[in-house]
PDB file of N, CA and C in Angstrom:
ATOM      1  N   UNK A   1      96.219  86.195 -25.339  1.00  0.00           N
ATOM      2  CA  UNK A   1      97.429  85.915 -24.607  1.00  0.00           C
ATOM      3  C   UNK A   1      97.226  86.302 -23.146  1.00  0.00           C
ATOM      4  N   UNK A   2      98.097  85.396 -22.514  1.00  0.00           N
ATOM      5  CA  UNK A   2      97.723  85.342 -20.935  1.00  0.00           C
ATOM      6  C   UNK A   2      98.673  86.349 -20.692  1.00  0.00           C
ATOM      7  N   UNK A   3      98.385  87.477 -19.969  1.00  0.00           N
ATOM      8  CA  UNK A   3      99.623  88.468 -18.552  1.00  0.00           C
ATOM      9  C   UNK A   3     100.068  87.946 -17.846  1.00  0.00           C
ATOM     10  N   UNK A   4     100.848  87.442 -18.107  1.00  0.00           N
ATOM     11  CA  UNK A   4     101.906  87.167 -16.243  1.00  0.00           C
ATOM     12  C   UNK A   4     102.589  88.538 -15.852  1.00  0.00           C
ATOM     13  N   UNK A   5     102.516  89.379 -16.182  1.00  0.00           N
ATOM     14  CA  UNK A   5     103.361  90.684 -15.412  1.00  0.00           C
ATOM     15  C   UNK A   5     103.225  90.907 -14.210  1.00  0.00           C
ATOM     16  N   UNK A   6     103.800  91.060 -13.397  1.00  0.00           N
ATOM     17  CA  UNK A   6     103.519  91.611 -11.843  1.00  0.00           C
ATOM     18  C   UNK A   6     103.318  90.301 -11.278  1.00  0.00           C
ATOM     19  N   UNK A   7     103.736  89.410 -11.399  1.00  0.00           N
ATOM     20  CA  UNK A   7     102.933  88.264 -10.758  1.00  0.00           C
ATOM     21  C   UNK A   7     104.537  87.369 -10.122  1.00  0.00           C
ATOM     22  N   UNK A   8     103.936  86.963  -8.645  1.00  0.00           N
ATOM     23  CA  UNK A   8     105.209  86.671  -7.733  1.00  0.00           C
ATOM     24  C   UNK A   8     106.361  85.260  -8.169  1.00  0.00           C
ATOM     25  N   UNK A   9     105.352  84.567  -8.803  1.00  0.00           N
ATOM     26  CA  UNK A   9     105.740  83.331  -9.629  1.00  0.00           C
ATOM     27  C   UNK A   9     105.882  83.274 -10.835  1.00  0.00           C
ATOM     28  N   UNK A  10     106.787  82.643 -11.640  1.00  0.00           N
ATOM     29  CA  UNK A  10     107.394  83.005 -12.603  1.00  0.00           C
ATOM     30  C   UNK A  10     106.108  82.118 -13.475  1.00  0.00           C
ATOM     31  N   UNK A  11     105.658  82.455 -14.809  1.00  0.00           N
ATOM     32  CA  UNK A  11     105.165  81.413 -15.617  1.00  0.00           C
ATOM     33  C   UNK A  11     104.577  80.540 -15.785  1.00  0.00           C
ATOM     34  N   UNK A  12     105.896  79.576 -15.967  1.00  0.00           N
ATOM     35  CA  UNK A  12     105.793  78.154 -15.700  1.00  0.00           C
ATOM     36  C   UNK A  12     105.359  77.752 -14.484  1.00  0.00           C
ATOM     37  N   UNK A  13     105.479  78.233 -13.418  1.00  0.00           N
ATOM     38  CA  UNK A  13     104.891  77.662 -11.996  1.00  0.00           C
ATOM     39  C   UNK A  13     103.644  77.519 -11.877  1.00  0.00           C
ATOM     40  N   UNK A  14     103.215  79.314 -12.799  1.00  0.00           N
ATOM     41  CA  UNK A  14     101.912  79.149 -12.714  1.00  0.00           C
ATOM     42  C   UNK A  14     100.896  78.015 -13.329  1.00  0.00           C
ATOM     43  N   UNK A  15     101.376  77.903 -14.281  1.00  0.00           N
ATOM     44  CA  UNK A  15     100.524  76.705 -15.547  1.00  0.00           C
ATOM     45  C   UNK A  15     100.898  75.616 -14.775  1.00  0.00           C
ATOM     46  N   UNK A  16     101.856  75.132 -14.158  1.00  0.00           N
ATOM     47  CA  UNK A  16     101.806  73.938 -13.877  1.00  0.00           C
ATOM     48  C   UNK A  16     101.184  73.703 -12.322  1.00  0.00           C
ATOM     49  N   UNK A  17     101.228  74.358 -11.792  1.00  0.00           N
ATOM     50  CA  UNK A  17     100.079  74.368 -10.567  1.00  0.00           C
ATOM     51  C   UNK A  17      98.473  74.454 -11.366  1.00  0.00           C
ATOM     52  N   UNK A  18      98.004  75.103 -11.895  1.00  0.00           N
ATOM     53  CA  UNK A  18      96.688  75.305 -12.724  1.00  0.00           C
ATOM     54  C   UNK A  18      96.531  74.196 -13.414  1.00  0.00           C
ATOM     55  N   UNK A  19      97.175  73.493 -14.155  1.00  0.00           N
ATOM     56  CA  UNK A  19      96.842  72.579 -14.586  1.00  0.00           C
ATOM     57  C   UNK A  19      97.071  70.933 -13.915  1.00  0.00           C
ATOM     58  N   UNK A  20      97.810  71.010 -13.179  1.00  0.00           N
ATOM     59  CA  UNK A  20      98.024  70.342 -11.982  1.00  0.00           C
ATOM     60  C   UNK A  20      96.711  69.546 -11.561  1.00  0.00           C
ATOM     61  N   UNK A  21      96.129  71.327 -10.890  1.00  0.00           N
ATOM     62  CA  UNK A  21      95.167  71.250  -9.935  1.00  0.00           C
ATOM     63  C   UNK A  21      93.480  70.531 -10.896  1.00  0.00           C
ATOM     64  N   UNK A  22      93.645  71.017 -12.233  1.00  0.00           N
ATOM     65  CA  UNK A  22      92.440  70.868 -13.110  1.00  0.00           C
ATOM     66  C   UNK A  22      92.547  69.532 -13.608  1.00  0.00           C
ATOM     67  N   UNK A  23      94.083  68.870 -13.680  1.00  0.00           N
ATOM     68  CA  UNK A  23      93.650  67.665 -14.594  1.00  0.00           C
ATOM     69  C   UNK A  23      93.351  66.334 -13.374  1.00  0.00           C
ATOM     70  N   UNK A  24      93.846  66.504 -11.834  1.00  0.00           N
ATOM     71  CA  UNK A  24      94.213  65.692 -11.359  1.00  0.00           C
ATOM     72  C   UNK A  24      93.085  65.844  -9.729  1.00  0.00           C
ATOM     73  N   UNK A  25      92.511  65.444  -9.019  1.00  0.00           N
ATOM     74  CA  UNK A  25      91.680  65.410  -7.924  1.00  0.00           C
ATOM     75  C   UNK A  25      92.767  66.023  -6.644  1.00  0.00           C
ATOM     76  N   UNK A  26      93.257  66.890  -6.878  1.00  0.00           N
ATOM     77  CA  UNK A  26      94.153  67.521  -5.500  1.00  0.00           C
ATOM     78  C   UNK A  26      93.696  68.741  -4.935  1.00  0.00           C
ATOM     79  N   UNK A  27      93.553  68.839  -3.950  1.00  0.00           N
ATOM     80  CA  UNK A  27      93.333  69.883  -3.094  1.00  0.00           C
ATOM     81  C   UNK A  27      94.436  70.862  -3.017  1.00  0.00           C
ATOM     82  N   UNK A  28      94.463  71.880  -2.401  1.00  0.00           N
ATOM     83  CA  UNK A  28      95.815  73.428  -2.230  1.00  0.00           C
ATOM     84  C   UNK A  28      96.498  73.077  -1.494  1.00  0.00           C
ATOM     85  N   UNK A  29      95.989  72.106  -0.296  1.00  0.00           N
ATOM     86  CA  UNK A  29      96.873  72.240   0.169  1.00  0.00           C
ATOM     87  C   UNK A  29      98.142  70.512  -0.419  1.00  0.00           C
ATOM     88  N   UNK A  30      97.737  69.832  -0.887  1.00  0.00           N
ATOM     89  CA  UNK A  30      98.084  68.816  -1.580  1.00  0.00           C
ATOM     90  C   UNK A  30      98.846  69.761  -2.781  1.00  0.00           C
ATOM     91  N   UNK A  31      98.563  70.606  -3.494  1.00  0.00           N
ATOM     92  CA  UNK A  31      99.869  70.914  -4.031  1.00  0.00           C
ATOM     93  C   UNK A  31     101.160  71.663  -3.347  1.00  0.00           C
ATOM     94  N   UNK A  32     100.412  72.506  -2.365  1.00  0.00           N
ATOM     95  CA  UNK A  32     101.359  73.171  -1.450  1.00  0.00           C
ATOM     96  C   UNK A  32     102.455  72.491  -1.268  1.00  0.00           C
ATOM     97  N   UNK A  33     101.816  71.020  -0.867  1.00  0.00           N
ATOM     98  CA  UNK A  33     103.263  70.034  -0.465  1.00  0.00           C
ATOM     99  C   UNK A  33     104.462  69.584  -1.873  1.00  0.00           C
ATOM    100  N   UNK A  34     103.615  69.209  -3.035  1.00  0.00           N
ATOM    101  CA  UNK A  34     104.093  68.984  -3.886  1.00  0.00           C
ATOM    102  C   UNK A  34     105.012  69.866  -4.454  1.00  0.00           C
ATOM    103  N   UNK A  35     104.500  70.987  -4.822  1.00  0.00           N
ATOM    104  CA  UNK A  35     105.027  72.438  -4.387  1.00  0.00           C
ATOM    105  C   UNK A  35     106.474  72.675  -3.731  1.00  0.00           C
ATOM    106  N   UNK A  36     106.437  71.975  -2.293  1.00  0.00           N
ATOM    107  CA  UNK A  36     107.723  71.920  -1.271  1.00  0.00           C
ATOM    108  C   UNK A  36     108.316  71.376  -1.825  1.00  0.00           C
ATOM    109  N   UNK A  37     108.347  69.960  -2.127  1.00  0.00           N
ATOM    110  CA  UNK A  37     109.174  68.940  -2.960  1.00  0.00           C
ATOM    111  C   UNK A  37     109.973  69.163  -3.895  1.00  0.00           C
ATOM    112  N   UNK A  38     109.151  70.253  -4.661  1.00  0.00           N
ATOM    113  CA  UNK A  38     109.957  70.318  -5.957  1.00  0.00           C
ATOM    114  C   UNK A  38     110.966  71.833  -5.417  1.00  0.00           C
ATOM    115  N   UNK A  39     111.108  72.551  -4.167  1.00  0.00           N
ATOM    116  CA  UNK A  39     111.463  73.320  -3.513  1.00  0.00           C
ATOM    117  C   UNK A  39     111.009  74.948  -4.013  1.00  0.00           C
ATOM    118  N   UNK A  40     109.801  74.931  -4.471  1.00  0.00           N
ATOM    119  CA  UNK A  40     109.077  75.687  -4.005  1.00  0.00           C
ATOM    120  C   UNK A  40     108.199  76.499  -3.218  1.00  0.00           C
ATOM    121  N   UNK A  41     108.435  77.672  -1.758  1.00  0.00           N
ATOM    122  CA  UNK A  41     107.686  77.489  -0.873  1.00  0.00           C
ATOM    123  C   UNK A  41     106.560  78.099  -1.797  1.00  0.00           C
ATOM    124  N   UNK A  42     105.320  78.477  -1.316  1.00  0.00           N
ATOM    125  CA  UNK A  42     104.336  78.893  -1.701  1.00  0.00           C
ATOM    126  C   UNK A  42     102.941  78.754  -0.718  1.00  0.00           C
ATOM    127  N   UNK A  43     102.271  79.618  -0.171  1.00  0.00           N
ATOM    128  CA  UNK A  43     100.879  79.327   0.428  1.00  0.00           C
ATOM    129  C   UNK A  43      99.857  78.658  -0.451  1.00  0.00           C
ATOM    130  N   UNK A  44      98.944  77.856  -0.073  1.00  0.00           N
ATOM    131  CA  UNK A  44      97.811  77.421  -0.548  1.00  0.00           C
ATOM    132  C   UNK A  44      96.855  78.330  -0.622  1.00  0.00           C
ATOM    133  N   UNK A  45      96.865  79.199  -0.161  1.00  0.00           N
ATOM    134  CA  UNK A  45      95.964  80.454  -0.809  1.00  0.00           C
ATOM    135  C   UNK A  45      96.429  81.303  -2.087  1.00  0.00           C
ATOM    136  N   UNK A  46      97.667  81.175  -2.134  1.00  0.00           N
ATOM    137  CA  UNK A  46      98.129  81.792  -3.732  1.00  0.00           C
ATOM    138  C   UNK A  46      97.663  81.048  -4.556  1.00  0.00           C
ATOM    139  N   UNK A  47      97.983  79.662  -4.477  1.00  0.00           N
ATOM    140  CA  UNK A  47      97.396  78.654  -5.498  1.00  0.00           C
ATOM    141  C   UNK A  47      96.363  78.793  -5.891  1.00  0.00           C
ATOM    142  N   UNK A  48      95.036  78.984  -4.974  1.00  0.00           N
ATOM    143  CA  UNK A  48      93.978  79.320  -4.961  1.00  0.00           C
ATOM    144  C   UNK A  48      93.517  80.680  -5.713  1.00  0.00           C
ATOM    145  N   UNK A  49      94.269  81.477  -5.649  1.00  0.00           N
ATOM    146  CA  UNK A  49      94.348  82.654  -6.212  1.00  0.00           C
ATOM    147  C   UNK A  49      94.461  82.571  -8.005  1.00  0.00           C
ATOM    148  N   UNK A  50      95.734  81.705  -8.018  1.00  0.00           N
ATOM    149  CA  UNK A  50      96.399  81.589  -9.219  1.00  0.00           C
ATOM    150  C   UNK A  50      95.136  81.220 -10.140  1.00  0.00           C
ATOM    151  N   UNK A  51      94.689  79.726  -9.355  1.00  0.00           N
ATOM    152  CA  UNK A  51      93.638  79.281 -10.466  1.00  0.00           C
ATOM    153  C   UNK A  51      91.998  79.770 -10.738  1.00  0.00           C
ATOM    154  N   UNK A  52      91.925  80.764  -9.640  1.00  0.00           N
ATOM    155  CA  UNK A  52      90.714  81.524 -10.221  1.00  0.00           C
ATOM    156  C   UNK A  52      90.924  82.443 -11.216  1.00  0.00           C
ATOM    157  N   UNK A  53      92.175  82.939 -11.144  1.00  0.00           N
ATOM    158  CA  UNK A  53      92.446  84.013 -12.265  1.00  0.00           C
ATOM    159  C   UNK A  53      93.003  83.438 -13.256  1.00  0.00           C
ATOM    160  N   UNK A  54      93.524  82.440 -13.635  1.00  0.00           N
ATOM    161  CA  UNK A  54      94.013  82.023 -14.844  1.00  0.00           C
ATOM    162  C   UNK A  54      93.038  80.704 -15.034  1.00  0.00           C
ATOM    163  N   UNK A  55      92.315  80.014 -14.928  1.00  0.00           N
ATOM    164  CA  UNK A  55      91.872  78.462 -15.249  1.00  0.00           C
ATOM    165  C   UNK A  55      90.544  79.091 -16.466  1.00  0.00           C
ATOM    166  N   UNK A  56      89.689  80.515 -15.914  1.00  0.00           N
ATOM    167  CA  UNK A  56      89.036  80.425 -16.953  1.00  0.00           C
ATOM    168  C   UNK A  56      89.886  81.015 -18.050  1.00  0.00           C
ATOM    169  N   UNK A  57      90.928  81.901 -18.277  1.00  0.00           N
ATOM    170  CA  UNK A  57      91.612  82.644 -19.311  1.00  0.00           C
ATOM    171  C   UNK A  57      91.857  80.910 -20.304  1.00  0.00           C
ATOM    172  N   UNK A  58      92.899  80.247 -19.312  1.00  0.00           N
ATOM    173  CA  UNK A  58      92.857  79.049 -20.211  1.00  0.00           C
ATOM    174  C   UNK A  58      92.086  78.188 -20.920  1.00  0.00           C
ATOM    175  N   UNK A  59      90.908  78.471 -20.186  1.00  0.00           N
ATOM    176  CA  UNK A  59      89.998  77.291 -21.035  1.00  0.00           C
ATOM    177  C   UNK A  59      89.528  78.420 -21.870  1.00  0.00           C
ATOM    178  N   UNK A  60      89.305  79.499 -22.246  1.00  0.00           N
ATOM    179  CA  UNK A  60      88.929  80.318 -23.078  1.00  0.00           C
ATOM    180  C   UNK A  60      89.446  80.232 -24.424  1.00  0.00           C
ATOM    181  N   UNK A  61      90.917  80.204 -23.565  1.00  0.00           N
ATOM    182  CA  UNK A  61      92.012  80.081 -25.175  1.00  0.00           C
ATOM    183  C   UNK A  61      92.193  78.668 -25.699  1.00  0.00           C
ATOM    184  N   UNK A  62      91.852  78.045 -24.920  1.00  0.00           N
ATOM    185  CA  UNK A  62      91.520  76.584 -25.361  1.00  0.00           C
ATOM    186  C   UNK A  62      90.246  76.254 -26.261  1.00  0.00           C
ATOM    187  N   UNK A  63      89.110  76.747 -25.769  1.00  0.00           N
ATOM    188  CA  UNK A  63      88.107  76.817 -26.723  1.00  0.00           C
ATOM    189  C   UNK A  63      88.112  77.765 -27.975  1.00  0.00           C
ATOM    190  N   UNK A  64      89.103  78.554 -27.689  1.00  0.00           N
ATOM    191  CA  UNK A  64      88.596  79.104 -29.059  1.00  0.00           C
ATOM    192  C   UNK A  64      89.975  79.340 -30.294  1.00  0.00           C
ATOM    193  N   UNK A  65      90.725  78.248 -29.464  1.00  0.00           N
ATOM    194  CA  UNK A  65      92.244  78.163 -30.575  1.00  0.00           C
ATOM    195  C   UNK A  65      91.693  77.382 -31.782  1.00  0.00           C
ATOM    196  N   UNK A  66      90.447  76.439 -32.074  1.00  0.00           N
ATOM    197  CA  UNK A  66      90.016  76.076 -32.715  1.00  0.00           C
ATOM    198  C   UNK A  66      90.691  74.849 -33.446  1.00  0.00           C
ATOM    199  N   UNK A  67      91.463  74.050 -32.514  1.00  0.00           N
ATOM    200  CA  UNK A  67      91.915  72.815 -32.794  1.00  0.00           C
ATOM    201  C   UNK A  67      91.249  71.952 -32.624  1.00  0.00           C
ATOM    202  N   UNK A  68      90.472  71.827 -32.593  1.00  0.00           N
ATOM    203  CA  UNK A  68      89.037  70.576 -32.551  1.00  0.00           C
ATOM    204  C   UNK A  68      88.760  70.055 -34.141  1.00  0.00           C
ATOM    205  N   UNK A  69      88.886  68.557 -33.838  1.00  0.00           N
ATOM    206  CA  UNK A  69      88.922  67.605 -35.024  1.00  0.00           C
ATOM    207  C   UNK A  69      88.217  66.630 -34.098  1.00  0.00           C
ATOM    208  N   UNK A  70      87.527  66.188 -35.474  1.00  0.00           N
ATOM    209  CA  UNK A  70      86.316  64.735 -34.786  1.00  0.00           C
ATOM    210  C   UNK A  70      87.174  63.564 -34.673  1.00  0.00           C
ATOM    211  N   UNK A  71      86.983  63.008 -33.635  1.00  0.00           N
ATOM    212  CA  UNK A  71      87.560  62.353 -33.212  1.00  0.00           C
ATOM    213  C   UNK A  71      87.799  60.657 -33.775  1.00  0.00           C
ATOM    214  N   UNK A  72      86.313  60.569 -34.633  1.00  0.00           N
ATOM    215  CA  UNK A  72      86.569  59.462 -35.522  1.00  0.00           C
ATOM    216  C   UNK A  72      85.937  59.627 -36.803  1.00  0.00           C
ATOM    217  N   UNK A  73      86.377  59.416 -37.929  1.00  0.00           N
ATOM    218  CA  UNK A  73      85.183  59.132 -38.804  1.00  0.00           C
ATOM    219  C   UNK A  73      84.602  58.263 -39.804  1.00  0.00           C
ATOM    220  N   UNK A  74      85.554  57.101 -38.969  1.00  0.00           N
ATOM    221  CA  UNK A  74      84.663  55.810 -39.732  1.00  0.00           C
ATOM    222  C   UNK A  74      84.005  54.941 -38.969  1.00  0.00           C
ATOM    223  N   UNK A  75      82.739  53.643 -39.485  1.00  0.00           N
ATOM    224  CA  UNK A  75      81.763  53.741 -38.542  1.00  0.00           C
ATOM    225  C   UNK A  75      81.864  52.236 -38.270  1.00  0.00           C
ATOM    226  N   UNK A  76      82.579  51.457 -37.861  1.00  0.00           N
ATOM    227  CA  UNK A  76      82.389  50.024 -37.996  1.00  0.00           C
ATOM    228  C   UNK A  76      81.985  49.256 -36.717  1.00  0.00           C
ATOM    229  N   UNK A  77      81.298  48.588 -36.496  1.00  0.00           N
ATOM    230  CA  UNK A  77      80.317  47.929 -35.629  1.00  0.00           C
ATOM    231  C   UNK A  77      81.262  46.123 -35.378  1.00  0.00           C
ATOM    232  N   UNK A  78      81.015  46.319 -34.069  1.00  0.00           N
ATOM    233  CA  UNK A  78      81.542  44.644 -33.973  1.00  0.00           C
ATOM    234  C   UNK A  78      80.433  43.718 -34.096  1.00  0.00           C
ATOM    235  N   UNK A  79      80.840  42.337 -34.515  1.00  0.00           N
ATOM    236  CA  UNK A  79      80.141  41.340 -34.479  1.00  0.00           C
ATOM    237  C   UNK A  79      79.594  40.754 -32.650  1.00  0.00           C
ATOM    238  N   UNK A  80      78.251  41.138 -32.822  1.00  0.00           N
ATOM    239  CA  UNK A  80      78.085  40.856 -31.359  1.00  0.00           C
ATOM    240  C   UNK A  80      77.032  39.587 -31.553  1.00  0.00           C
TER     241      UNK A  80
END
């Protein structure tokens, strides 16, 4: 389980900036703005912050929640 204690942003801000930033080609300061929009101020160096300290925790708990299923398993070939 991830700590958010002590931390200036609530949660949810955090994961969704982190994952934001991981699933999609945006730069800090490109969320910064996005960020504004949704009327959040925030520096692009927190962001930066955020996702060094949480992006590997997540993919950690991602790899090892152990929900991985093959993705197919039947084998059929087209007529080429």
């Amino acid at each position: 389980m991830i700590d958010f204690k002590d931390r200036r942003f609530n949660r949810e801000f955090i994961l969704i900036c982190v994952g934001w930033y991981l699933a999609y080609p945006l730069s800090y300061r490109n969320m910064k703005e996005i960020m504004a929009k949704l009327g959040v101020q925030v520096d692009d160096t927190s962001i930066y912050r955020c996702v060094q300290k949480f992006a590997p925790k997540l993919e950690a708990g991602f790899r090892r929640s152990g929900n991985k299923r093959p993705v197919g398993t039947s084998r059929q070939t087209d007529e080429t």
